[in-house]
Protein backbone atom coordinates (compact mmCIF):
# COMPACT_ATOMS: atom_id res chain seq x y z
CA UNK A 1 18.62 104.79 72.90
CA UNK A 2 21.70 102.97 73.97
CA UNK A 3 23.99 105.89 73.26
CA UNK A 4 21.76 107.59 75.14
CA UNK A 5 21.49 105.55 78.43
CA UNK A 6 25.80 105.23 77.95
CA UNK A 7 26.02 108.70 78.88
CA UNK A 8 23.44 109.24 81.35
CA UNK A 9 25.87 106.05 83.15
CA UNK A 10 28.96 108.15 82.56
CA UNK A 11 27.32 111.02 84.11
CA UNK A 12 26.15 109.19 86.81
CA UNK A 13 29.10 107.69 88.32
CA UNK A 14 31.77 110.74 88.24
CA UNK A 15 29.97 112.46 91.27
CA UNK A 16 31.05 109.06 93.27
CA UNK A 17 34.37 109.33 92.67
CA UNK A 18 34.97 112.56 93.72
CA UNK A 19 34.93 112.34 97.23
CA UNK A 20 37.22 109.61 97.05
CA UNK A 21 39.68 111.83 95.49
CA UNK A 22 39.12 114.63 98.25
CA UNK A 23 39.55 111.75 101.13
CA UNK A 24 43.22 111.06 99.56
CA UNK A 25 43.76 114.16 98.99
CA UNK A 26 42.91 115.34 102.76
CA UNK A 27 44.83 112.12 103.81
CA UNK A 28 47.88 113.11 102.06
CA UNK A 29 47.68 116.72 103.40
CA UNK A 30 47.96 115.38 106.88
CA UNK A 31 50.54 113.32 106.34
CA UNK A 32 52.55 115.77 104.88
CA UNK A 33 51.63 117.84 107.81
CA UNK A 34 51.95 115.44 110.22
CA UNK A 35 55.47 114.57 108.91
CA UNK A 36 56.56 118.66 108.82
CA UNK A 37 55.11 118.73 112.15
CA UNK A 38 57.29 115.82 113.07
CA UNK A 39 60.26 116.66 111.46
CA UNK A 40 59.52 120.43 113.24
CA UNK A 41 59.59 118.59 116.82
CA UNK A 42 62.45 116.59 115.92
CA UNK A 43 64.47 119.32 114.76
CA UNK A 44 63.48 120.92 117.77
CA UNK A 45 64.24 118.37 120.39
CA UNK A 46 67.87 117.98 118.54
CA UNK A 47 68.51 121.61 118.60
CA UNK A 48 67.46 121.66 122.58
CA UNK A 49 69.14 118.37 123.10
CA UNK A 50 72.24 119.99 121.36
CA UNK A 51 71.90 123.14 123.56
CA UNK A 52 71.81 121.10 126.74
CA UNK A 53 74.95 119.49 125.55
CA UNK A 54 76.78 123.06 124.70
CA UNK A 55 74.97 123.88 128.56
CA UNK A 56 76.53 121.20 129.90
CA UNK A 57 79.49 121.81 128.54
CA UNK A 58 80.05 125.07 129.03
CA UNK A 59 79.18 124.57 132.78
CA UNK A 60 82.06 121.90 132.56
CA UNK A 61 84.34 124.47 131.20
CA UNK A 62 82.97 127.41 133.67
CA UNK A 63 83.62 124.76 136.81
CA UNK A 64 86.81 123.81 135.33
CA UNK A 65 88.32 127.12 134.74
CA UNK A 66 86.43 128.22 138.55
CA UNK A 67 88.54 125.12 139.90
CA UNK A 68 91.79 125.98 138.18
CA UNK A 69 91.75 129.59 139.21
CA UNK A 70 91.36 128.22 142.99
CA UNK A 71 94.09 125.48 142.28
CA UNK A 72 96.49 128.26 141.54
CA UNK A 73 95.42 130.34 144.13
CA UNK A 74 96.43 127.66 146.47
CA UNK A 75 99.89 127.64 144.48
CA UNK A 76 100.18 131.38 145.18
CA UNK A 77 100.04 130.46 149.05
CA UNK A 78 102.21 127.52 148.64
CA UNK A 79 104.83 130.12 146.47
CA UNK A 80 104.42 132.50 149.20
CA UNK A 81 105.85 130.45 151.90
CA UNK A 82 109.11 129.60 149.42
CA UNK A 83 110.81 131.75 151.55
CA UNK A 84 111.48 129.24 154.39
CA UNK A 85 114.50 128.47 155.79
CA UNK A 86 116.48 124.96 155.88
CA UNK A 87 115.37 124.27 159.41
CA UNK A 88 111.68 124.96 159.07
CA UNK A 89 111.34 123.29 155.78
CA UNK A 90 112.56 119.99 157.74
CA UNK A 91 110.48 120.38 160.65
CA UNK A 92 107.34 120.28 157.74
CA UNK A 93 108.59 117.60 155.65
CA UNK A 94 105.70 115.39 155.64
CA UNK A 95 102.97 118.19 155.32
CA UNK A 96 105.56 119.19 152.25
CA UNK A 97 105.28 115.56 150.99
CA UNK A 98 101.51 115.14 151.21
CA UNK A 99 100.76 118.62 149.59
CA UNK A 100 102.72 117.39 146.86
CA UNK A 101 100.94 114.35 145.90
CA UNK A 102 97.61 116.44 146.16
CA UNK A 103 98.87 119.19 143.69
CA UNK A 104 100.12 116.00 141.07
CA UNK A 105 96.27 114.76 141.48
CA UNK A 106 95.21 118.17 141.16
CA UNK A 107 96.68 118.73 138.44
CA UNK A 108 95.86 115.27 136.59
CA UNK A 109 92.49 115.91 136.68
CA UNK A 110 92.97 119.41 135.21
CA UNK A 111 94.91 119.11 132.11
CA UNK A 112 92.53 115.87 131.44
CA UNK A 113 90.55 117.52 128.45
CA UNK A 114 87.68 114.92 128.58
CA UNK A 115 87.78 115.20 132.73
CA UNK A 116 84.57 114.22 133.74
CA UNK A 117 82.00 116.74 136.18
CA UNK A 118 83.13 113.56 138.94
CA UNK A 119 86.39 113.97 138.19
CA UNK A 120 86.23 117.72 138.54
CA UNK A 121 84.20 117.52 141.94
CA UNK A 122 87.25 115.66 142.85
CA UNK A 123 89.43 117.75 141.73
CA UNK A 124 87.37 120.58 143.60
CA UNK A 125 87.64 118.80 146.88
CA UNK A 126 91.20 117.65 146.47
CA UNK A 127 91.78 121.80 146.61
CA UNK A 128 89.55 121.95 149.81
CA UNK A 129 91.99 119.63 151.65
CA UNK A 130 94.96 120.76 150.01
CA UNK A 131 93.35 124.55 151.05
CA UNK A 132 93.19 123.12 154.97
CA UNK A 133 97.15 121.75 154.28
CA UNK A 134 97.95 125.42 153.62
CA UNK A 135 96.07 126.63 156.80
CA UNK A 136 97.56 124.00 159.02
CA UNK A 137 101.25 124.64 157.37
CA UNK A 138 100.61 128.75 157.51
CA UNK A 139 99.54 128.18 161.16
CA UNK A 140 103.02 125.71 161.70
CA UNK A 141 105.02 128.39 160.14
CA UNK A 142 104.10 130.76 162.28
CA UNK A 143 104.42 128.70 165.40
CA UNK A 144 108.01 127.94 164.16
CA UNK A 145 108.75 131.27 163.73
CA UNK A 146 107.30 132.47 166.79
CA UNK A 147 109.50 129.53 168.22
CA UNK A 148 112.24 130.81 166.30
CA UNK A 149 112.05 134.60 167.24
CA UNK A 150 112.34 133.45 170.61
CA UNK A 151 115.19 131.30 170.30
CA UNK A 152 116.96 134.08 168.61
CA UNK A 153 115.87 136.65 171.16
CA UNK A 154 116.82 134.10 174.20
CA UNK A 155 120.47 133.78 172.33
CA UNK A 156 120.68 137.18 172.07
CA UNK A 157 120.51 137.85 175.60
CA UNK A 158 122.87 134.79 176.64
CA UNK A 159 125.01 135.50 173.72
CA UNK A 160 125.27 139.20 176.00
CA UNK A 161 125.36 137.10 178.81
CA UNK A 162 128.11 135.12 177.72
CA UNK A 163 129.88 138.52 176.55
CA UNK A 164 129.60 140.15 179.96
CA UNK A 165 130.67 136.64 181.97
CA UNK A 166 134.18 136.63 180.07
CA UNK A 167 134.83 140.24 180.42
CA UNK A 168 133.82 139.82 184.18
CA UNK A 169 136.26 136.73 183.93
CA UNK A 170 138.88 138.28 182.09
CA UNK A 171 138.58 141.30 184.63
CA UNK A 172 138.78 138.36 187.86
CA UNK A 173 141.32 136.50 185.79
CA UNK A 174 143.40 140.09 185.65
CA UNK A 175 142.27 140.78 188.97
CA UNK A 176 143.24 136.96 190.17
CA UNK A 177 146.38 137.32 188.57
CA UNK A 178 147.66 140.89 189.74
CA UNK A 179 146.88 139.22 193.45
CA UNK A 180 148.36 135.85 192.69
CA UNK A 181 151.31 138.06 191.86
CA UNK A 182 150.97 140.07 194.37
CA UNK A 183 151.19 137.32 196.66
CA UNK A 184 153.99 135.29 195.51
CA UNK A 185 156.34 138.45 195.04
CA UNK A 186 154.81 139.53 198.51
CA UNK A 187 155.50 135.62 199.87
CA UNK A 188 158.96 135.72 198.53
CA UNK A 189 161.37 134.78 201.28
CA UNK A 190 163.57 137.18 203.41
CA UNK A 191 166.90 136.35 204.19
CA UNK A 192 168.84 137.52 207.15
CA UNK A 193 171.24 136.90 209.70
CA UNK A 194 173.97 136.11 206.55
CA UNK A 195 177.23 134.56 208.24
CA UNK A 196 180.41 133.74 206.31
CA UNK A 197 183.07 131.20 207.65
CA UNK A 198 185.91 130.38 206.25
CA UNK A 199 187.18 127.10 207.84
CA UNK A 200 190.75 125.19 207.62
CA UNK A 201 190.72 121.69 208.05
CA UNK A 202 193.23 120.11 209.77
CA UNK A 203 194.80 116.90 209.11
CA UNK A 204 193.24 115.28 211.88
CA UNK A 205 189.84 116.43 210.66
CA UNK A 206 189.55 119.27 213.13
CA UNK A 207 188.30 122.41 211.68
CA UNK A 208 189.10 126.05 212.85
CA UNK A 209 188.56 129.64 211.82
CA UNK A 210 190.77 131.50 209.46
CA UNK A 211 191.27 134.57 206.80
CA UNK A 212 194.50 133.29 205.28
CA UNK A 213 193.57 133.20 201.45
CA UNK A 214 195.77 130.23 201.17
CA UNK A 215 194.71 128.52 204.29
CA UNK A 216 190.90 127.98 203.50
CA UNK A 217 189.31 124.79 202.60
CA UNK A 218 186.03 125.65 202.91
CA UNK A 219 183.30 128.80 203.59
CA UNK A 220 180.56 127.95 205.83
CA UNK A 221 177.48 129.71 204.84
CA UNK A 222 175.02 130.44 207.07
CA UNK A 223 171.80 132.56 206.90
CA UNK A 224 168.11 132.77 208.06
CA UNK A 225 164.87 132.96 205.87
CA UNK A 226 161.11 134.20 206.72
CA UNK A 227 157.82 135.37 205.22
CA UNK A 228 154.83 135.67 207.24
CA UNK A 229 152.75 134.64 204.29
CA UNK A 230 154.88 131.59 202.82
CA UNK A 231 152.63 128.79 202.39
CA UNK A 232 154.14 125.35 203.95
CA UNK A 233 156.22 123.40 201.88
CA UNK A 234 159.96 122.87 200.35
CA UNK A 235 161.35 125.87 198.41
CA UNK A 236 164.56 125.87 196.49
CA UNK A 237 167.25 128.76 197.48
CA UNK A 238 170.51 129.39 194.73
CA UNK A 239 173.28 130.46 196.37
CA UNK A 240 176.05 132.32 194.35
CA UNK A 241 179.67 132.88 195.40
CA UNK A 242 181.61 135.30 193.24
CA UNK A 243 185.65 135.05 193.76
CA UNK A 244 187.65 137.75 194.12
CA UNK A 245 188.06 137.70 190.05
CA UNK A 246 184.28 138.68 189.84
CA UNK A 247 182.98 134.97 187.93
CA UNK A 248 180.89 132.93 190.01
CA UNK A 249 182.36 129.67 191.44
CA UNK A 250 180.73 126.74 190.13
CA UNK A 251 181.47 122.36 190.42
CA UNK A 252 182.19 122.66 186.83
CA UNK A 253 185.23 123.37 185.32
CA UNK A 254 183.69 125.08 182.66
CA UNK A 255 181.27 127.62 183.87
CA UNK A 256 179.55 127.77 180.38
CA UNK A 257 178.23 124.32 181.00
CA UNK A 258 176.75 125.03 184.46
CA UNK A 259 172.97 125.11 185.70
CA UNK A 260 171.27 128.44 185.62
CA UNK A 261 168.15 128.95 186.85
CA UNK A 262 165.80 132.23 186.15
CA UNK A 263 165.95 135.64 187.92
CA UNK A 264 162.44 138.07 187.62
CA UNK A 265 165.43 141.22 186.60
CA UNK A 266 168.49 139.82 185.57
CA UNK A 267 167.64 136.89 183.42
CA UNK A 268 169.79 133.60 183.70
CA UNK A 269 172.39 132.98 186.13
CA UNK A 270 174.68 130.29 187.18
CA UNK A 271 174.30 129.47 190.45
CA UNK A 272 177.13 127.93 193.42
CA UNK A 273 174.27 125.52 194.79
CA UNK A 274 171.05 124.99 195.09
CA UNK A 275 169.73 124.37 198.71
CA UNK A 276 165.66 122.96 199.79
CA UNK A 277 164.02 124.31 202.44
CA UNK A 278 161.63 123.22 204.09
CA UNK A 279 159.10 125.94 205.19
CA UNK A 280 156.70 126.70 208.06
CA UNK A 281 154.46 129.29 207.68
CA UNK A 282 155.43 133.13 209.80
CA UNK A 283 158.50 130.48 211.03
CA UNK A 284 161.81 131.65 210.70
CA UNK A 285 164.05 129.14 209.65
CA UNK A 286 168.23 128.62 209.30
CA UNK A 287 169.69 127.27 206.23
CA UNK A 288 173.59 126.42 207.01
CA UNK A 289 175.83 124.66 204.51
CA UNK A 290 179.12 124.52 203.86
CA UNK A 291 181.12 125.36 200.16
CA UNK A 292 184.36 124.45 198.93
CA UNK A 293 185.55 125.38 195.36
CA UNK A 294 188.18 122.01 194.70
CA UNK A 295 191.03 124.27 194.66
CA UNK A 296 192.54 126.99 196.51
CA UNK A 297 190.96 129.92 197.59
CA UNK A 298 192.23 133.26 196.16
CA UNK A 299 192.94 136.57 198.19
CA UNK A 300 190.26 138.93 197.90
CA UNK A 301 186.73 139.48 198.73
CA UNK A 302 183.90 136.29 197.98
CA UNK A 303 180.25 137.99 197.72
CA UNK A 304 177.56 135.39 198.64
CA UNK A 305 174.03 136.30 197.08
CA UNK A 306 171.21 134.53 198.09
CA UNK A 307 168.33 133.86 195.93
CA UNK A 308 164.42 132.51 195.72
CA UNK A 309 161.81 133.06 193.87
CA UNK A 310 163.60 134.95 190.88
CA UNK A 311 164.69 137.79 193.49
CA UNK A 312 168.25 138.74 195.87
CA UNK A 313 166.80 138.21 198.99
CA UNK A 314 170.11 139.10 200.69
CA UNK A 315 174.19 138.93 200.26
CA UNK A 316 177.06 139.15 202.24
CA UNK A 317 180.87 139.61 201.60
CA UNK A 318 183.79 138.07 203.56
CA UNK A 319 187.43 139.10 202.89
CA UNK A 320 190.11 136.12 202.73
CA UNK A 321 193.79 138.18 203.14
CA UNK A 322 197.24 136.94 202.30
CA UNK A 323 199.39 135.44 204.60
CA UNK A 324 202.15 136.45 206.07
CA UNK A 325 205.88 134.28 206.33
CA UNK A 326 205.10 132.26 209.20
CA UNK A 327 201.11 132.37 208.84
């Protein structure tokens, strides 16, 4: 009997446990699923937290290569106005200076590898000035140039200006001249009226007229000068007296050492003496003076040849004879 009830308890309790063992079982399952399911999201927010990171950076790179490509751009203007010349480049010195700090910011920011999206909006509007620097320079430039053109163009025509001026000068200079020489060889005195005296002085200082060589202490000279055209004023007239051995008589005993003074035609020559006169215009005026070598007077014929202003303006000759016994 007992073995008998035993087993009917055995047999009894098994169906309870059962359903235990499914409730695990179930509880398990979902845990396992719940944890794949989790480990599903997870992996899944990673890999679209990871692609948001590659999108992020790859719109990073895409902004920073966009910017770059726009920086040197800008640098391509800048190169293209290299070709300025000294005296624009100085008249744009502190636009020059300023675009130069901007491109050393610019270009911070750009070779930064870890440069922020901040950074590179920076960077982008650091370009959009340095872009308006360009304009404004570009703009300058061609102000200057403008400026410049017109400068040239404006020398240009005084440069011709100042080419036709002297050859209109030089022509009135060589016109001036011709009648400035015109004029004094045309106001170049006439002389006229030429008198030669030669005088013998007596002991008691009174003077009389004579042609006896030996006799002659002195020749009076006299002559008149004119010009129409003379302007007033004192004028100096050489006087040369040439003996009857053809060398002109001069206060020096050595003729080689006497003054000269210059002809227009026949060079140098010594000269007797050299008179002033005073002139008055169209005024015809006597010039009287009296020579006497310092020795005796040769026989023969003296020429007297007047001079002024580099030309003969007239000559005479006077004949001094040889005495006779009782002359």
């Amino acid at each position: 009997m007992n073995t008998i009830n035993s087993g009917s308890t055995d047999s009894q309790n098994y169906p309870a446990q059962k359903p235990y063992k499914n409730i695990v079982i179930a509880v398990l399952a979902a845990c396992t699923l719940g944890l794949g399911t989790y480990a599903i999201v997870d992996k899944n927010k990673s890999t679209e937290k990871i692609q948001q990171q590659e999108t992020v950076i790859a719109k990073v790179s895409d902004e920073k290569t966009e910017i770059r490509k726009e920086f040197d751009a800008s640098l391509a203007r800048l190169d293209s106005m290299s070709s300025l010349n000294t005296g624009l480049e100085g008249k744009l010195t502190a636009s020059t200076a300023e675009i130069k700090k901007m491109k050393a910011d610019i270009r911070s920011i750009l070779n930064n590898k870890n440069a922020t999206a901040g950074q590179l909006s920076k960077a982008k509007k650091l370009i959009d000035e340095l872009n308006g620097k360009i304009t404004t320079m570009e703009a300058d430039i061609a102000k200057l140039k403008e400026e410049n053109k017109t400068l040239n163009e404006d020398k240009v025509v005084l440069t011709q200006d100042k080419e036709k001026l002297t050859q209109d000068l030089t022509a009135t200079t060589a016109v001036k001249q011709e009648l400035e020489k015109k004029v004094d060889v045309a106001s170049t005195l006439n002389a006229s009226n030429i008198v030669i005296t030669p005088i013998n002085v007596k002991g008691n200082g009174k003077e009389k007229i004579s042609t006896t060589a030996k006799r002659v202490d002195k020749l009076m000279i006299s002559f008149d000068v004119d010009n129409r055209i003379a302007q007033p004023g004192t004028t100096d007239i050489f006087v040369l007296v040439t003996g009857p051995d053809g060398k002109v008589i001069t206060t020096m005993a050595d003729s080689s050492s006497a003054a000269t003074f210059a002809t227009r035609e026949e060079g140098d020559k010594v000269f007797t003496a050299k008179v002033p006169v005073a002139l008055e215009t169209a005024k015809r005026k006597n010039v009287e003076f009296g020579f006497a070598p310092g020795n005796t007077f040769l026989q023969g014929n003296y020429k007297v040849q007047i001079y002024q202003n580099g030309f003969l303006i007239g000559e005479g000759t006077k004949e001094l004879k040889k005495g006779g016994l009782f002359s």
